[in-house]
Structure formats: structure tokens, C-alpha cells
C-alpha atoms as a PDB file:
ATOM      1  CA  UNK A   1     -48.917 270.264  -1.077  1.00  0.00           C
ATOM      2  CA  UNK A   2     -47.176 268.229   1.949  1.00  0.00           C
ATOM      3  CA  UNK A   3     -44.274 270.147   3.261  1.00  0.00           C
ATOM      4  CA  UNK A   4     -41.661 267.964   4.375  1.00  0.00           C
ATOM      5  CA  UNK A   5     -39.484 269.043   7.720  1.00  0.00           C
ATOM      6  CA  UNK A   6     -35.591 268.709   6.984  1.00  0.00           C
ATOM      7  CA  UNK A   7     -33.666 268.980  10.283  1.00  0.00           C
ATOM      8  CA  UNK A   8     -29.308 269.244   9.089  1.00  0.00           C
ATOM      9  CA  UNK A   9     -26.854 268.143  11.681  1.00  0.00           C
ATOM     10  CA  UNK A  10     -23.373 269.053  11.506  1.00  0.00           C
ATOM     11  CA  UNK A  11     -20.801 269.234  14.595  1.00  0.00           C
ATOM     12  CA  UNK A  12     -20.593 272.505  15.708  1.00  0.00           C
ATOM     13  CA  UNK A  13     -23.840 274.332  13.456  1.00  0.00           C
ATOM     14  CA  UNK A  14     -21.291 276.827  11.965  1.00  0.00           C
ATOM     15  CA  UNK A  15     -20.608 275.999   8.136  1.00  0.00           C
ATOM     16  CA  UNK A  16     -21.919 273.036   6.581  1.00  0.00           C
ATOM     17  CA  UNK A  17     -25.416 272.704   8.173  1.00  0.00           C
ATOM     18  CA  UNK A  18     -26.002 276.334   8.256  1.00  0.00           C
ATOM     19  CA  UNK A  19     -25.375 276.417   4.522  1.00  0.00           C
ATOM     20  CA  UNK A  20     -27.469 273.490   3.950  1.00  0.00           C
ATOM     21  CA  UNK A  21     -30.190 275.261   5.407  1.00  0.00           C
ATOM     22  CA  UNK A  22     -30.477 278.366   3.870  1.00  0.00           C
ATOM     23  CA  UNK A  23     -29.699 276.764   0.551  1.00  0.00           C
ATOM     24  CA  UNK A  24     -32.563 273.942   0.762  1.00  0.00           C
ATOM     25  CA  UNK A  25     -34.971 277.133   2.086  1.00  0.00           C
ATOM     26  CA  UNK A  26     -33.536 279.625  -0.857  1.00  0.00           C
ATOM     27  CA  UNK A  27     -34.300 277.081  -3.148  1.00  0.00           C
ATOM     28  CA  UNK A  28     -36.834 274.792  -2.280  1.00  0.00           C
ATOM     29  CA  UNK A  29     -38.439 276.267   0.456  1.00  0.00           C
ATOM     30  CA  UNK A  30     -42.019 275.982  -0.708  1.00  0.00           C
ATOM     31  CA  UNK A  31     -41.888 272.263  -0.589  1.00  0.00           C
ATOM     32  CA  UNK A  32     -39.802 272.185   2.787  1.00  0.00           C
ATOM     33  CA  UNK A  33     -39.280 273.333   6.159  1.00  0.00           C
ATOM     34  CA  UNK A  34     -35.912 273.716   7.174  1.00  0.00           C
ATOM     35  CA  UNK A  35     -33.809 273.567  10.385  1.00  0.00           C
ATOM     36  CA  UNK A  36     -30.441 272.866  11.338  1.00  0.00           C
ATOM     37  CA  UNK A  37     -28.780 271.738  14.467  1.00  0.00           C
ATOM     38  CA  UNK A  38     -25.055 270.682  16.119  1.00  0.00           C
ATOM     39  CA  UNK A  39     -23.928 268.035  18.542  1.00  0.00           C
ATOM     40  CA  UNK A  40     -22.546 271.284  19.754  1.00  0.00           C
ATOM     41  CA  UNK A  41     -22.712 274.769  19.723  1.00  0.00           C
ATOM     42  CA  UNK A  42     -20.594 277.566  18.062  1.00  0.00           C
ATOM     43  CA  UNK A  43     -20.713 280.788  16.264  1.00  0.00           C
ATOM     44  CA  UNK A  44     -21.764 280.812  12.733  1.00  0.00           C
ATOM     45  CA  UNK A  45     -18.817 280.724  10.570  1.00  0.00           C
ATOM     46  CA  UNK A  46     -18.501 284.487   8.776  1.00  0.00           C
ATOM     47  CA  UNK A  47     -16.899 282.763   5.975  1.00  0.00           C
ATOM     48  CA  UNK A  48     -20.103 280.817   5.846  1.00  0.00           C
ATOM     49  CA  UNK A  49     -21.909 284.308   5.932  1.00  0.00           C
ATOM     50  CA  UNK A  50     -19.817 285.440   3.372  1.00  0.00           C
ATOM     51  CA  UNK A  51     -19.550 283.025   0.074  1.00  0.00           C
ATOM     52  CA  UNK A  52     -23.336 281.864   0.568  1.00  0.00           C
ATOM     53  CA  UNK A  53     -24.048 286.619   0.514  1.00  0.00           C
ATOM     54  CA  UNK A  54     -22.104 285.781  -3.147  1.00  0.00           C
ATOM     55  CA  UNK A  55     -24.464 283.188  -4.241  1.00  0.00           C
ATOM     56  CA  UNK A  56     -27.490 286.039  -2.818  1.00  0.00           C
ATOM     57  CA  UNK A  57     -28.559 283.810   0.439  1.00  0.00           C
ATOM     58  CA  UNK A  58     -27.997 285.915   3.489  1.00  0.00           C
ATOM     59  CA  UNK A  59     -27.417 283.656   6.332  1.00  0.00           C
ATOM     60  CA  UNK A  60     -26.159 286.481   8.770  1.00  0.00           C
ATOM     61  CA  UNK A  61     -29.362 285.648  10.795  1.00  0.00           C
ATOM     62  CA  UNK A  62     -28.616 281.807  11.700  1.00  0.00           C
ATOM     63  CA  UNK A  63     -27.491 281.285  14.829  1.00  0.00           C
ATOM     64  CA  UNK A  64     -26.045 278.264  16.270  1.00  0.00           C
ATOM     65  CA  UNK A  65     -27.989 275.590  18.033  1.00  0.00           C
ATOM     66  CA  UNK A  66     -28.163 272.415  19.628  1.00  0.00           C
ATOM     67  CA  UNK A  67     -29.940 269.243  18.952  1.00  0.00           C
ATOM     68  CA  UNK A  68     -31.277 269.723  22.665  1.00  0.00           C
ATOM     69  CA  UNK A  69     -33.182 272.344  21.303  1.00  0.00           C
ATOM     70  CA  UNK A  70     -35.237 269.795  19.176  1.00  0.00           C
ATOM     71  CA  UNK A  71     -36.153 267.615  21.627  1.00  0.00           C
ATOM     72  CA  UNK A  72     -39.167 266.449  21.454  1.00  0.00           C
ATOM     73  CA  UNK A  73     -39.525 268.113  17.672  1.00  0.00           C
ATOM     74  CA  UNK A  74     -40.575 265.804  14.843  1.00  0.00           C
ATOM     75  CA  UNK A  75     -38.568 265.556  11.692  1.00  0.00           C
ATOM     76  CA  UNK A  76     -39.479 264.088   8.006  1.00  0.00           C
ATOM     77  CA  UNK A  77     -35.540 263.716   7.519  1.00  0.00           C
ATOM     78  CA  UNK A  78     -32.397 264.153   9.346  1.00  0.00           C
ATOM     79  CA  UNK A  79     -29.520 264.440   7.851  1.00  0.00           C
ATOM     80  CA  UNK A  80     -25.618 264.430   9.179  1.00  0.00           C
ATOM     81  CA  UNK A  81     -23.049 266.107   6.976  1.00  0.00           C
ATOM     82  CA  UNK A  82     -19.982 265.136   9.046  1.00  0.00           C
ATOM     83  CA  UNK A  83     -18.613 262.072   9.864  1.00  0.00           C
ATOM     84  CA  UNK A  84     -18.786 263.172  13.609  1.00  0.00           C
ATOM     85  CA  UNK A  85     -22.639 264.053  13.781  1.00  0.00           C
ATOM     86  CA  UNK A  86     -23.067 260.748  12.609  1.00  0.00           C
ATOM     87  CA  UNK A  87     -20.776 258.943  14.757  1.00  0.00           C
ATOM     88  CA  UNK A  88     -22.730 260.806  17.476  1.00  0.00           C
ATOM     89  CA  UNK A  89     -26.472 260.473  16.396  1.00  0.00           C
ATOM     90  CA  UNK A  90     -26.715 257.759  13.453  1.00  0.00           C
ATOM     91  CA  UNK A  91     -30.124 257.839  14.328  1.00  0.00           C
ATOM     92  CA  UNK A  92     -31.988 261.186  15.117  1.00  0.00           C
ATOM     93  CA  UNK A  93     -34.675 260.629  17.826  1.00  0.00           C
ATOM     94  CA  UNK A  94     -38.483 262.590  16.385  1.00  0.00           C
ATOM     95  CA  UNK A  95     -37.037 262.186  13.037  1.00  0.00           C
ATOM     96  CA  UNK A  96     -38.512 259.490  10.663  1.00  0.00           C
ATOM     97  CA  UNK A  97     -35.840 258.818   8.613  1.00  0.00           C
ATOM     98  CA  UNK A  98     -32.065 259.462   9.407  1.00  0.00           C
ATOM     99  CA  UNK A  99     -29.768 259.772   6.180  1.00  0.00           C
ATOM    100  CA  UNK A 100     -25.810 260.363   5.892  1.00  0.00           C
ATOM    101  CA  UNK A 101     -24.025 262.233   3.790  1.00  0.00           C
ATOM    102  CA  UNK A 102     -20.707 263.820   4.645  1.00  0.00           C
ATOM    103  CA  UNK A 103     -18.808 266.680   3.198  1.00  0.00           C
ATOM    104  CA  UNK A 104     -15.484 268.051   4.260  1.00  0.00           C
ATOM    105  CA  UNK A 105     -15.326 270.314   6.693  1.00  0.00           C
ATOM    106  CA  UNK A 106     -14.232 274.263   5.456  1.00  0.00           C
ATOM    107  CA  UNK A 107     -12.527 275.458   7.757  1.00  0.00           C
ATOM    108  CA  UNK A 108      -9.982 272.669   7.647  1.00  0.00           C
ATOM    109  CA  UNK A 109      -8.861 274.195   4.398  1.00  0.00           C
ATOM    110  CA  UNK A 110      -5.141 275.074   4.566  1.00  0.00           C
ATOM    111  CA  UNK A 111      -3.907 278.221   3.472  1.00  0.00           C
ATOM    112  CA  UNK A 112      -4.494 282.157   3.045  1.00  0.00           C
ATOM    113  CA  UNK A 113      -7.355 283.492   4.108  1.00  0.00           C
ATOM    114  CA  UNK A 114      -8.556 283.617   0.352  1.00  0.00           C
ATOM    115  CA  UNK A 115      -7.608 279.763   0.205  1.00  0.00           C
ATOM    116  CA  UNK A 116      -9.858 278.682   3.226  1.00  0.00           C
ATOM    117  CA  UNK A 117     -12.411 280.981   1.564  1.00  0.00           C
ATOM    118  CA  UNK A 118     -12.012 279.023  -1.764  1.00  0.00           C
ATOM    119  CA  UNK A 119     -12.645 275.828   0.759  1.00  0.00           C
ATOM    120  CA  UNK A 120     -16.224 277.122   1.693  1.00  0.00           C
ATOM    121  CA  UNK A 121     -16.823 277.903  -1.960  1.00  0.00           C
ATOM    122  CA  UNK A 122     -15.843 273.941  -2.872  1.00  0.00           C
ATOM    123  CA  UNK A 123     -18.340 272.766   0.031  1.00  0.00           C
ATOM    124  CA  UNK A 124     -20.845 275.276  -0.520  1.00  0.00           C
ATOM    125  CA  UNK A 125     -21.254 274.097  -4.313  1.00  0.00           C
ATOM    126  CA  UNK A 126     -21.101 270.259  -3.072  1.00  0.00           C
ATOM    127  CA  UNK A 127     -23.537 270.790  -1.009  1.00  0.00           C
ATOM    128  CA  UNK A 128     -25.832 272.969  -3.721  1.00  0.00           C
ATOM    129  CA  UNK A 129     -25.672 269.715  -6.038  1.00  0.00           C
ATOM    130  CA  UNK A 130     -26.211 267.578  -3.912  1.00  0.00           C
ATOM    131  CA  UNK A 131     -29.203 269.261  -2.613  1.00  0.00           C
ATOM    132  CA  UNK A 132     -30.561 270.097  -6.148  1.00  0.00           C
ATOM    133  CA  UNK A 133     -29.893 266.416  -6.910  1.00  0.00           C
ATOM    134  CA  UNK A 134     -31.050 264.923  -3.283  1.00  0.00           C
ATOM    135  CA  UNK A 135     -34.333 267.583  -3.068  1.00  0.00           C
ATOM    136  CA  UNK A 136     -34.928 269.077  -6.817  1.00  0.00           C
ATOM    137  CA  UNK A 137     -37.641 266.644  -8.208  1.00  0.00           C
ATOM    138  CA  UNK A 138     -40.910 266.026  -6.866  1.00  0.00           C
ATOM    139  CA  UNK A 139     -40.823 262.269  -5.946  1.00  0.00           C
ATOM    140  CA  UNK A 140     -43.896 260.584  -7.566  1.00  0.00           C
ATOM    141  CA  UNK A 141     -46.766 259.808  -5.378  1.00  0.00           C
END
């Protein structure tokens, strides 16, 4: 079996691609190998940490990092999950293919701390569909 290298871009690497990743690996990871990157770099979001421990993926290992630290890498597919990363890098250099597909950023949720939490919950299941629908089936050969 071919095992396809998935490289998610996001602004900072602290929420969206970071949950990407460790959902694609939890659940496909036999069939892909799986990296994620910023335009930036942060801390990894503990509310990240936290609602993708309730789904049983432990993330608490990610750390951030930078597309720089790819350079010269080689990617089956990129993909950008904010409208920023894209802006930035339409097209990922060593990747293949380059596809977008944005989701709202988390920690823009308004509220209580239990309301922003709620916000990486929404985005956390958004991006599990559209990862089960995007990478679930085996494409014909």
C-alpha cells in the first residue's frame, strides 16, 4: 500500500491544523503520513489539547512549527484550513497538489470559557467530517 504524505497549514499551528493532524493519523494513519505546519509559530492551543483528549486523541505532544521547517520536504497534499494560510501560500512549494479548505478559527469564539470550548468542539467535528469524507474511501486505482 502507497502511503500518501498530508502536510496541514493553518496560521499560527495551534488549533485547526494540529487537530487535523492527529485526527487524519488517529484515523487513517495506515494509509497516510501526517504533518502540520503554520505561516507562523505559536503554542499549541490547550483547548485544542483538551476537546480532541474527549474524542481519545492526545495531541499534548504537537508542538508548533513552521513551514520553514519543511523546506525542501516533499508533500502528496497540502492543505490550508484558514483563509490566511492560503492567502499566504496558495501554492505549497515540495507539495504536489495544494487544496483549500477553510474552517473558522476557535479561538475567535465569543464567550465563557465553556463557550470558546464549545467553539473547538464545532471545528473539531467539521473538521472530523470533512476528513472522513475528504480521506475515508480508498480512491480507485
Amino acid at each position: 500500500m502507497t502511503i500518501t504524505r498530508v502536510l496541514f497549514i493553518c496560521t499560527a499551528n495551534a488549533a485547526r491544523s494540529q487537530m487535523a493532524e492527529g485526527l487524519l493519523r488517529a484515523k487513517y494513519g495506515e494509509r497516510y503520513e501526517v504533518f502540520s505546519a503554520g505561516t507562523r509559530q505559536a503554542n499549541v492551543s490547550a483547548r485544542a489539547i483538551t476537546v480532541m483528549k474527549e474524542i481519545g486523541i492526545d495531541i499534548s505532544h504537537h508542538r508548533s512549527k513552521t513551514l520553514a521547517e519543511f523546506e525542501g520536504v516533499s508533500f502528496d497534499l497540502a492543505v490550508t484550513l484558514c483563509d490566511n494560510a492560503h492567502a499566504i501560500c496558495p501554492i505549497v512549494s515540495g507539495a504536489k497538489k495544494t487544496i483549500h479548505h477553510g474552517f473558522p478559527d476557535p479561538h475567535l469564539t465569543p464567550g465563557s470559557n465553556d463557550e470558546v470550548l464549545e467553539g473547538y468542539r464545532n471545528v473539531r467535528d467539521m473538521i472530523l467530517l470533512w476528513i472522513d469524507m475528504t480521506f475515508g474511501t480508498i480512491p480507485s486505482e
